[in-house]
C-alpha atoms as a PDB file:
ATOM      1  CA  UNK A   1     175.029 -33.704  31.900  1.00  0.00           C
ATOM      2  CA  UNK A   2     175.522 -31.923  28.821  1.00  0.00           C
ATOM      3  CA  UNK A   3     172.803 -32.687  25.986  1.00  0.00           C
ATOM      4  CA  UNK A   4     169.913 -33.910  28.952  1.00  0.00           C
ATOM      5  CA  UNK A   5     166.852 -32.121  28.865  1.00  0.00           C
ATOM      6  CA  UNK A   6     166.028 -28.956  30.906  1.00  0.00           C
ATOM      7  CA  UNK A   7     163.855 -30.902  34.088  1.00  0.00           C
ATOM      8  CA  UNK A   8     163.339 -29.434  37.118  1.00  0.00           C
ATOM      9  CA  UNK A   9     164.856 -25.917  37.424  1.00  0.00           C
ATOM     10  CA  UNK A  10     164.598 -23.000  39.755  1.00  0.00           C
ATOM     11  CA  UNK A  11     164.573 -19.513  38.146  1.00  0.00           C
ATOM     12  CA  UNK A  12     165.557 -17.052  40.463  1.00  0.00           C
ATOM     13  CA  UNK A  13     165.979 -13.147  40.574  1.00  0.00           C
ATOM     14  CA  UNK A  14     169.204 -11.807  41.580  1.00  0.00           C
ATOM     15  CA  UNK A  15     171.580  -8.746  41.524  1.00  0.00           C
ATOM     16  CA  UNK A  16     174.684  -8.636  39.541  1.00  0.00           C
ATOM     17  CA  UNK A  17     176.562  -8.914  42.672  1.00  0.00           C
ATOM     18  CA  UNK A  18     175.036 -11.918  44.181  1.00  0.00           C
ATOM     19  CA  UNK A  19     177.495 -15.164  44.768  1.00  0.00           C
ATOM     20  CA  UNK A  20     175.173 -16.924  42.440  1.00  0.00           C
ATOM     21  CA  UNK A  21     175.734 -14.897  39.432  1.00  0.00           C
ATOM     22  CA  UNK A  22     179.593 -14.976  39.711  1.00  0.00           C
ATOM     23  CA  UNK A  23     179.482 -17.947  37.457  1.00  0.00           C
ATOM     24  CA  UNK A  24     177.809 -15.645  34.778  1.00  0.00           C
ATOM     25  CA  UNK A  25     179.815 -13.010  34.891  1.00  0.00           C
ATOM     26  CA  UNK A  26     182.576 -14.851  35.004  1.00  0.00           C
ATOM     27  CA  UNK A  27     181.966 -17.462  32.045  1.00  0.00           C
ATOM     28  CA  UNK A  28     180.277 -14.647  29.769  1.00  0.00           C
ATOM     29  CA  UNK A  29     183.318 -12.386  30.519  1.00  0.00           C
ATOM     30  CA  UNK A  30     186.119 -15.127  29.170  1.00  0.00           C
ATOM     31  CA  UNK A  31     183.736 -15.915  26.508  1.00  0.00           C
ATOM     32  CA  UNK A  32     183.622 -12.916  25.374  1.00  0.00           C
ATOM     33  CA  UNK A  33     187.317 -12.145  25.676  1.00  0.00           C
ATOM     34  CA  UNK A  34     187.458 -15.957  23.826  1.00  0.00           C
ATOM     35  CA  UNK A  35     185.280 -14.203  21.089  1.00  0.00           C
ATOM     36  CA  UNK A  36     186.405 -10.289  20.385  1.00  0.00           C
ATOM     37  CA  UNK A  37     189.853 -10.114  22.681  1.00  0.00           C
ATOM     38  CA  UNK A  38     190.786  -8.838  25.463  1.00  0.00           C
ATOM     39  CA  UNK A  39     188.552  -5.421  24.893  1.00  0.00           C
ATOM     40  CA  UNK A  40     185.553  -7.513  25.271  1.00  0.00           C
ATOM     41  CA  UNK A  41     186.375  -7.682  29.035  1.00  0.00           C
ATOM     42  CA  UNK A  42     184.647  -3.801  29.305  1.00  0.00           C
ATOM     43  CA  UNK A  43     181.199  -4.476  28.219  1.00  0.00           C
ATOM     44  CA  UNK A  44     180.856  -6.757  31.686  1.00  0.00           C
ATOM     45  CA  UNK A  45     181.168  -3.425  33.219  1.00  0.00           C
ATOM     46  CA  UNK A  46     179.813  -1.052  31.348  1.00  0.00           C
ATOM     47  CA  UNK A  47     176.854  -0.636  32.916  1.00  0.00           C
ATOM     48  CA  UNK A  48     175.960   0.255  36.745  1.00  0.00           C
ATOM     49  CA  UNK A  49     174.902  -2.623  38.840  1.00  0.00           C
ATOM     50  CA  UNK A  50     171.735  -1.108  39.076  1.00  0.00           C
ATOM     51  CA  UNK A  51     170.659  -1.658  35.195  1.00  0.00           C
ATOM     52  CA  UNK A  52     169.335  -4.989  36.266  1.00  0.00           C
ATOM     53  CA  UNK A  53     166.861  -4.264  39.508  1.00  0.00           C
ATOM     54  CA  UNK A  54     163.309  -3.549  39.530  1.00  0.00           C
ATOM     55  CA  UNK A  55     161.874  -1.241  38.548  1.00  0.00           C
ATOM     56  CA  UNK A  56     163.395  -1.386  35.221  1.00  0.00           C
ATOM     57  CA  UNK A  57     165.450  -4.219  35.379  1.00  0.00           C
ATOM     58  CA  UNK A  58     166.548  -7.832  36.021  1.00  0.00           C
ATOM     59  CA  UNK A  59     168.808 -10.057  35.980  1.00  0.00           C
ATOM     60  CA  UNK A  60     167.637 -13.911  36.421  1.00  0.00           C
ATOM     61  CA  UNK A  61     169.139 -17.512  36.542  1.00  0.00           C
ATOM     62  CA  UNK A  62     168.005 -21.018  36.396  1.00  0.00           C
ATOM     63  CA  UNK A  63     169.407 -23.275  39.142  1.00  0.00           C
ATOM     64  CA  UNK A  64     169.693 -27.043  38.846  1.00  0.00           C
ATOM     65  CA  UNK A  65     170.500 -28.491  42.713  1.00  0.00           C
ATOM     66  CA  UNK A  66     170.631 -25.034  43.971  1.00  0.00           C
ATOM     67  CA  UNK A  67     173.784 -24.598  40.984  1.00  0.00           C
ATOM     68  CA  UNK A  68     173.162 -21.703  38.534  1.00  0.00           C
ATOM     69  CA  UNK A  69     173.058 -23.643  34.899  1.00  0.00           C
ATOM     70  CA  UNK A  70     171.963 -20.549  32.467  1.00  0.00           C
ATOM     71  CA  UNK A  71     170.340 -16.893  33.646  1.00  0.00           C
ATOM     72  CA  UNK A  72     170.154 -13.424  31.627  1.00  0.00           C
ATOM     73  CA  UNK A  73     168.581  -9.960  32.139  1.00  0.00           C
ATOM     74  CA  UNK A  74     167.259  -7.004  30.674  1.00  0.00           C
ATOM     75  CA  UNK A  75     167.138  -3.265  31.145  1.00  0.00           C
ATOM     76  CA  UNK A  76     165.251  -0.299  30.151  1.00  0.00           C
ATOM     77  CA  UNK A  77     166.283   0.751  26.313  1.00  0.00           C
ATOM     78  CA  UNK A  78     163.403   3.216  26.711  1.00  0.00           C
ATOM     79  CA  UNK A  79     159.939   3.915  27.383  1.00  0.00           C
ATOM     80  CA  UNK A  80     158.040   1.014  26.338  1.00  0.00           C
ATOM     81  CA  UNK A  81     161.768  -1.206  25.509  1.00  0.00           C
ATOM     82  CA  UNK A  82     163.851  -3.398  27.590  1.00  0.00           C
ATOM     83  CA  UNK A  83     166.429  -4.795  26.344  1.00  0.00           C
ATOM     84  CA  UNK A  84     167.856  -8.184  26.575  1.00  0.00           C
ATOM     85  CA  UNK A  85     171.917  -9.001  27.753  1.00  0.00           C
ATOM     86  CA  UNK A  86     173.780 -11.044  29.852  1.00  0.00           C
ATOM     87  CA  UNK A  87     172.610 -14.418  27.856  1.00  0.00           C
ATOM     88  CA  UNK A  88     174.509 -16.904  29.074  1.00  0.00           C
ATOM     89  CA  UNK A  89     173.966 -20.990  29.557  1.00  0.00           C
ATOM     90  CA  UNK A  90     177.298 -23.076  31.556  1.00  0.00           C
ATOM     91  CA  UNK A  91     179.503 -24.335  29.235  1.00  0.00           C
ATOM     92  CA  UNK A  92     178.395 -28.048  31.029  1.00  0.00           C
ATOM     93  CA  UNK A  93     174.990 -27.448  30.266  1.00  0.00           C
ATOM     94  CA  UNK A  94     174.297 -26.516  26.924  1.00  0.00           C
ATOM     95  CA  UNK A  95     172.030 -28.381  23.981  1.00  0.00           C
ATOM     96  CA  UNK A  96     169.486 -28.204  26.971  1.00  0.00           C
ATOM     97  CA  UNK A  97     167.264 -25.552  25.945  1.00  0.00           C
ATOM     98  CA  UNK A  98     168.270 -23.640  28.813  1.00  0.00           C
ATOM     99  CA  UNK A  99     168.502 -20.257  26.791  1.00  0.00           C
ATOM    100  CA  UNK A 100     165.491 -20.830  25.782  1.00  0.00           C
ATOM    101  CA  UNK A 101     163.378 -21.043  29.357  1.00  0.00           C
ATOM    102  CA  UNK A 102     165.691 -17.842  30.351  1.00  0.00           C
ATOM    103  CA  UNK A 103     164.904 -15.904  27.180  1.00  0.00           C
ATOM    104  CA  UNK A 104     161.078 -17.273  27.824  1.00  0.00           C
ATOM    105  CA  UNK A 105     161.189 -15.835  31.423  1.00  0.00           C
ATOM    106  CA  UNK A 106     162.720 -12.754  30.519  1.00  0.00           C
ATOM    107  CA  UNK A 107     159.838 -11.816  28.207  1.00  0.00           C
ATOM    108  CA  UNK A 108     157.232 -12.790  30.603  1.00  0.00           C
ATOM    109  CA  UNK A 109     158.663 -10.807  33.079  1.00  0.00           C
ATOM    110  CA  UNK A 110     159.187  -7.469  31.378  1.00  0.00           C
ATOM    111  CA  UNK A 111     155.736  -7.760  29.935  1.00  0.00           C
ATOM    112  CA  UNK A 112     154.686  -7.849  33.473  1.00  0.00           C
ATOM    113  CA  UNK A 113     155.948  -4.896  33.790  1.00  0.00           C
ATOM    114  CA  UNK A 114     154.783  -2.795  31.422  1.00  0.00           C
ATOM    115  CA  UNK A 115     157.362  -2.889  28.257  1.00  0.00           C
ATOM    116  CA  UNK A 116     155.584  -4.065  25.205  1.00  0.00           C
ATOM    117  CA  UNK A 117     158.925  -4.376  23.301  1.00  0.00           C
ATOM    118  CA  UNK A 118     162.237  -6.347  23.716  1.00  0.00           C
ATOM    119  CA  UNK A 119     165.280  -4.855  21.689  1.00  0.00           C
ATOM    120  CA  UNK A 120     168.692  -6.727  21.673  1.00  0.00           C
ATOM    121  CA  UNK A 121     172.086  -7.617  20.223  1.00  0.00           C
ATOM    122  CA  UNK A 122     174.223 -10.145  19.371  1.00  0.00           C
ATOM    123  CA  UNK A 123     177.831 -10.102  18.375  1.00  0.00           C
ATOM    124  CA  UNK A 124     178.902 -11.101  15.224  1.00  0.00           C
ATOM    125  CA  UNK A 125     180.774 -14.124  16.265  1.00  0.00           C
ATOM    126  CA  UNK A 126     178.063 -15.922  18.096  1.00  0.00           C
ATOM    127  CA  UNK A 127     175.739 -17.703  15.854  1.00  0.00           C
ATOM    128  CA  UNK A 128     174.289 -19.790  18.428  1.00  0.00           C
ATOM    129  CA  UNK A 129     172.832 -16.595  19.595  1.00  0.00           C
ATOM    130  CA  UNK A 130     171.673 -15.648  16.638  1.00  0.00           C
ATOM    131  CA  UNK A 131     170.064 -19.244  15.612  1.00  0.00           C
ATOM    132  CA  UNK A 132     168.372 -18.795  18.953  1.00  0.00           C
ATOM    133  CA  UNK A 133     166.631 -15.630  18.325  1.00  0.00           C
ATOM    134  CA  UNK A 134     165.687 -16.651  15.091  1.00  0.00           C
ATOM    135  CA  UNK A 135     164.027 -19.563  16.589  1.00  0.00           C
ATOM    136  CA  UNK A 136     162.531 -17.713  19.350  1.00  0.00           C
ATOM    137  CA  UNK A 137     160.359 -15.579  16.947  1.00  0.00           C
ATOM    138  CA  UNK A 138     163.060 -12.141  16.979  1.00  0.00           C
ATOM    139  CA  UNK A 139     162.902 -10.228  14.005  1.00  0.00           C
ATOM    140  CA  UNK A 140     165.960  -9.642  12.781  1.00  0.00           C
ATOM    141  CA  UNK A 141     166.993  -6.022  12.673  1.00  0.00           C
ATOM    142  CA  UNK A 142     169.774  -6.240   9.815  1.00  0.00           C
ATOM    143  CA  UNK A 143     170.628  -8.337   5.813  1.00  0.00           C
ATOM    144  CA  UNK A 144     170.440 -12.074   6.983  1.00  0.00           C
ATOM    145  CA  UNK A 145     172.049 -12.821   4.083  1.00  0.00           C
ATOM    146  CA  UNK A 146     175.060 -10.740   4.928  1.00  0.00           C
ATOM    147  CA  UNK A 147     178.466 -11.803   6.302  1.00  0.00           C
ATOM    148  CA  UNK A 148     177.933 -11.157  10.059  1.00  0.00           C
ATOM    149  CA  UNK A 149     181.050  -9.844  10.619  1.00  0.00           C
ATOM    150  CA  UNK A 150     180.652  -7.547   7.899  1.00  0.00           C
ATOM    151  CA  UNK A 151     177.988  -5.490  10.247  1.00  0.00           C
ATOM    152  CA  UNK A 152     178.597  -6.053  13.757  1.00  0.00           C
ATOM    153  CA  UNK A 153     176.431  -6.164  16.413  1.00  0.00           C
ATOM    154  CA  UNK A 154     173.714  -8.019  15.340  1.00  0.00           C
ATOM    155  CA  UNK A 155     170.144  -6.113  16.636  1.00  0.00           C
ATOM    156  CA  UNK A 156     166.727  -8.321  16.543  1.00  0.00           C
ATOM    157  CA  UNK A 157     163.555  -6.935  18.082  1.00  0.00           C
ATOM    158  CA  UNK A 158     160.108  -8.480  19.046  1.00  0.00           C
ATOM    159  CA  UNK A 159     157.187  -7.325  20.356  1.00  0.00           C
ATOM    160  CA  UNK A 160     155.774  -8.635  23.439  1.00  0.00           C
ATOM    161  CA  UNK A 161     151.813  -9.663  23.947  1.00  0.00           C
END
């Protein structure tokens, strides 16, 4: 299914330890291990499960057929900040624009409640990521013109209407 458009999905609020975000966790995890080695495996865990519940949090997918096919989530960075993680589209599904409806919902939903801000980052070896805030409208927190892996994690901000 890869490459077909992004029809008819379901977005859906979860916690981290709902069934249907196993796939998330799971895929991000190896592809960040994939990425940075085996130390990547920590930032999965390294923050409490409840980072991504209301009131200052969540963590959302898309389902296709009941399937989860992309989700993310954001936290509180601070006051009037959340901040985006947990991006993540299937492998299957990708070219979609799948990221893009999560991203999309995430905004919308932390407007609604309250933050005015979205902070994030993006590792230095993912520049599908980065293309994709770029696109989206982030502004992009560090030299574009520099070697990525020459400054690490990659921070882009935007303000939210």
């Amino acid at each position: 299914m890869s490459g077909a458009p992004a029809l008819d999905v379901e977005v859906r609020r979860v916690g981290i330890d709902d069934p249907l975000a196993e796939p998330l966790v799971r895929e991000l995890t190896e592809e960040y291990v994939r990425r940075y080695g085996p130390g990547a495996h920590e930032e999965m865990t390294r923050y409490p499960a409840d980072s991504w519940t209301a009131p200052h949090g969540l963590l959302l997918l898309l389902l296709e057929d009941g399937e989860p096919v992309a989700g993310g989530a954001y936290k509180r960075y601070d006051e009037r900040t959340a901040e985006v993680k947990r991006m993540w589209t299937a492998s299957a599904h990708r070219r979609r624009g799948l990221a893009r409806r999560v991203l999309a919902e995430l905004e919308r939903a932390a407007a609604g409640a309250g933050y005015d801000r979205i902070f994030l980052t993006t590792g230095p070896r993912q520049p599908e990521a980065r293309g994709l805030y770029l696109a989206a409208g982030y502004t992009p927190l560090f030299d574009v013109d520099a070697d990525p892996l020459t400054i690490g994690p990659l921070p882009f901000e935007k303000p939210l209407l």
